[in-house]
Protein backbone atom coordinates (compact mmCIF):
# COMPACT_ATOMS: atom_id res chain seq x y z
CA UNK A 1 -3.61 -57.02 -6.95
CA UNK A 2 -2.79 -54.98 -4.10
CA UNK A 3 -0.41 -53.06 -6.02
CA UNK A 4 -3.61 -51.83 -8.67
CA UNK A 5 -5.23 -50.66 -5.25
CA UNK A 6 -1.82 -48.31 -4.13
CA UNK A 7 -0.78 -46.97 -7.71
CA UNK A 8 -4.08 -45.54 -9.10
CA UNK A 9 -4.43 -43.33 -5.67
CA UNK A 10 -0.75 -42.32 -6.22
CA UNK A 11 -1.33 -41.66 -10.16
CA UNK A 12 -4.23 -39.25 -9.34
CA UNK A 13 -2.63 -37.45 -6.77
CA UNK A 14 0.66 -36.78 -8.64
CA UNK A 15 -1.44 -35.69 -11.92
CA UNK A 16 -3.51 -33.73 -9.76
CA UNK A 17 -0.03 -31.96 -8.73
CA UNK A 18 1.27 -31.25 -12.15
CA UNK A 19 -2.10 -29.76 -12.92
CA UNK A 20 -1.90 -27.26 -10.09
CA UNK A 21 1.51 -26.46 -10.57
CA UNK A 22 0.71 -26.01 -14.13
CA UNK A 23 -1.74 -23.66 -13.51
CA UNK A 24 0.01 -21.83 -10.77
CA UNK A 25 2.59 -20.60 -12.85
CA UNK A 26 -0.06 -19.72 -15.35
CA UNK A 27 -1.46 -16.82 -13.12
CA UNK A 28 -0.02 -13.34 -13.54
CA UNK A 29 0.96 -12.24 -10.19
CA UNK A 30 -1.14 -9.20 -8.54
CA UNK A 31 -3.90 -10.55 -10.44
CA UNK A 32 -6.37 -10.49 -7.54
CA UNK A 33 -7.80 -7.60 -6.12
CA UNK A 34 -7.11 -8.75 -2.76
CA UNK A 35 -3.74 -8.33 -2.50
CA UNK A 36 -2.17 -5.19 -1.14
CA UNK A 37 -0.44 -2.36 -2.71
CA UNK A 38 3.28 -3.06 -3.19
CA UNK A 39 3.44 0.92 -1.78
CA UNK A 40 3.24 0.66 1.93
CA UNK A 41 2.12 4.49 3.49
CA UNK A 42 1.99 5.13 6.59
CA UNK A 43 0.69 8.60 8.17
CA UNK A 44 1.77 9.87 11.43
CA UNK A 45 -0.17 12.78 13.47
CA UNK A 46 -3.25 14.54 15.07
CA UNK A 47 -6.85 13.40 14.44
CA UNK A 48 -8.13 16.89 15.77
CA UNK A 49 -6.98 20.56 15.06
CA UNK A 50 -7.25 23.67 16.24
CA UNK A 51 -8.77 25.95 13.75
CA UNK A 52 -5.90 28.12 12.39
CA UNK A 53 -3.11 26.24 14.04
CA UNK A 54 -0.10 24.75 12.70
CA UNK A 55 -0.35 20.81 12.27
CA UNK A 56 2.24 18.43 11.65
CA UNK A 57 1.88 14.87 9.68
CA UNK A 58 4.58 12.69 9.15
CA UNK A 59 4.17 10.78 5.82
CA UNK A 60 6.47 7.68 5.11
CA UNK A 61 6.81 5.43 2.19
CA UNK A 62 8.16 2.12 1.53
CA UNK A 63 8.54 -0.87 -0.99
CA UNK A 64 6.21 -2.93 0.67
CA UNK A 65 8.22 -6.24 -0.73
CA UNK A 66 11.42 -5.42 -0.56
CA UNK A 67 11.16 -3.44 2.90
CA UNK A 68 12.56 -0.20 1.93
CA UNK A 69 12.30 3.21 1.37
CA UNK A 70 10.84 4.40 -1.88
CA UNK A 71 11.42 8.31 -2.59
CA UNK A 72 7.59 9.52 -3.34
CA UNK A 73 5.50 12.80 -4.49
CA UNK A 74 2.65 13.69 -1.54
CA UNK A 75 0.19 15.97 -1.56
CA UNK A 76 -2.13 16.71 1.12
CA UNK A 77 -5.76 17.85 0.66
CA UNK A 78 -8.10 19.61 3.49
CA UNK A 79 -11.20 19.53 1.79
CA UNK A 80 -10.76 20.49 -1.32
CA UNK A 81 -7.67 23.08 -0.82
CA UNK A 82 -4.04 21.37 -1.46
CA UNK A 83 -2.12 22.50 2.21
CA UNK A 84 1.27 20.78 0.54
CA UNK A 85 3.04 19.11 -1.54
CA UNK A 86 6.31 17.53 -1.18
CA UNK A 87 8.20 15.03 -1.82
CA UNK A 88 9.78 12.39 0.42
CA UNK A 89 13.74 12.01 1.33
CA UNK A 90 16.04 9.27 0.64
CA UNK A 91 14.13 7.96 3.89
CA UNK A 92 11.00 7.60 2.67
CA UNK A 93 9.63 10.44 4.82
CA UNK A 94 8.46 13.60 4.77
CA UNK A 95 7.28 16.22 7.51
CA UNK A 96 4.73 18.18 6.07
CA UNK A 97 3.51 21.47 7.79
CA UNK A 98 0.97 23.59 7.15
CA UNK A 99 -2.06 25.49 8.95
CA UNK A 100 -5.54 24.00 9.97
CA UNK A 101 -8.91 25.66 8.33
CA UNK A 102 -9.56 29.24 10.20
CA UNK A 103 -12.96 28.06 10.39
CA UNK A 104 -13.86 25.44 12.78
CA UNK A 105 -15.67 22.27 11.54
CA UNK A 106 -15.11 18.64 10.04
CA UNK A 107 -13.22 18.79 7.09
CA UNK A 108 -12.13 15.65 4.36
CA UNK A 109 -8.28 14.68 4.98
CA UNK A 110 -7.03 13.18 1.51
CA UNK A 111 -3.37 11.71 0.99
CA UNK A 112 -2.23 11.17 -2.13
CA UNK A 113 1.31 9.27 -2.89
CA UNK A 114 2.76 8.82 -6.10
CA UNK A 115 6.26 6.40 -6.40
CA UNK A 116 7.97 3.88 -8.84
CA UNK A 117 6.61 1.13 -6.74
CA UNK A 118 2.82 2.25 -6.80
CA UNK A 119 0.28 4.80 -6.03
């Protein structure tokens, strides 16, 4: 009798297991939205310019997953003008230069990275 108590616990847990695992392996991978880009960026540099002054951003890219770096095409925007366009070394980096706006103001600062790995 006391063996009917132990065994049906044990018979819904381990069916309960094969079920999850059996719908674990079912689910494509990167399927949620959640889950960050395998293209890790990272952007190095001033916040503020002067207005016609040289600035310097250092722009590196890696495989997020296997922790290395992934040779990419950047392009920076000011607003809507492209200021450069490179791409990065074996490294994963790249020191882009180019001038601020001659006029002074707030101006969008857009990034864009394109790689094997991701955009």
């Amino acid at each position: 009798m006391q063996f009917g108590i132990w065994f049906v616990p044990f018979v819904c847990i381990a069916v309960g297991l094969v079920f999850a695992s059996a719908f674990q392996t079912q689910r494509p991978q990167n399927s949620s939205p959640y889950l960050p880009s395998p293209l890790d960026t990272q952007v190095f540099g001033q916040t503020r310019w002067l207005a016609h002054s040289p600035v310097a951003l250092k722009v590196v890219t890696l495989d997020r997953q296997k922790q290395k770096p992934v040779k990419s095409q950047v392009k920076i925007f000011v607003g809507s003008k492209t200021v450069f366009a490179g791409t990065t070394n074996d490294d994963g980096v790249v020191d882009a230069q180019f001038r601020a706006p001659s006029q002074a103001g707030t101006y969008d600062l857009k990034i864009t990275v394109k790689s094997p790995v991701g955009s």
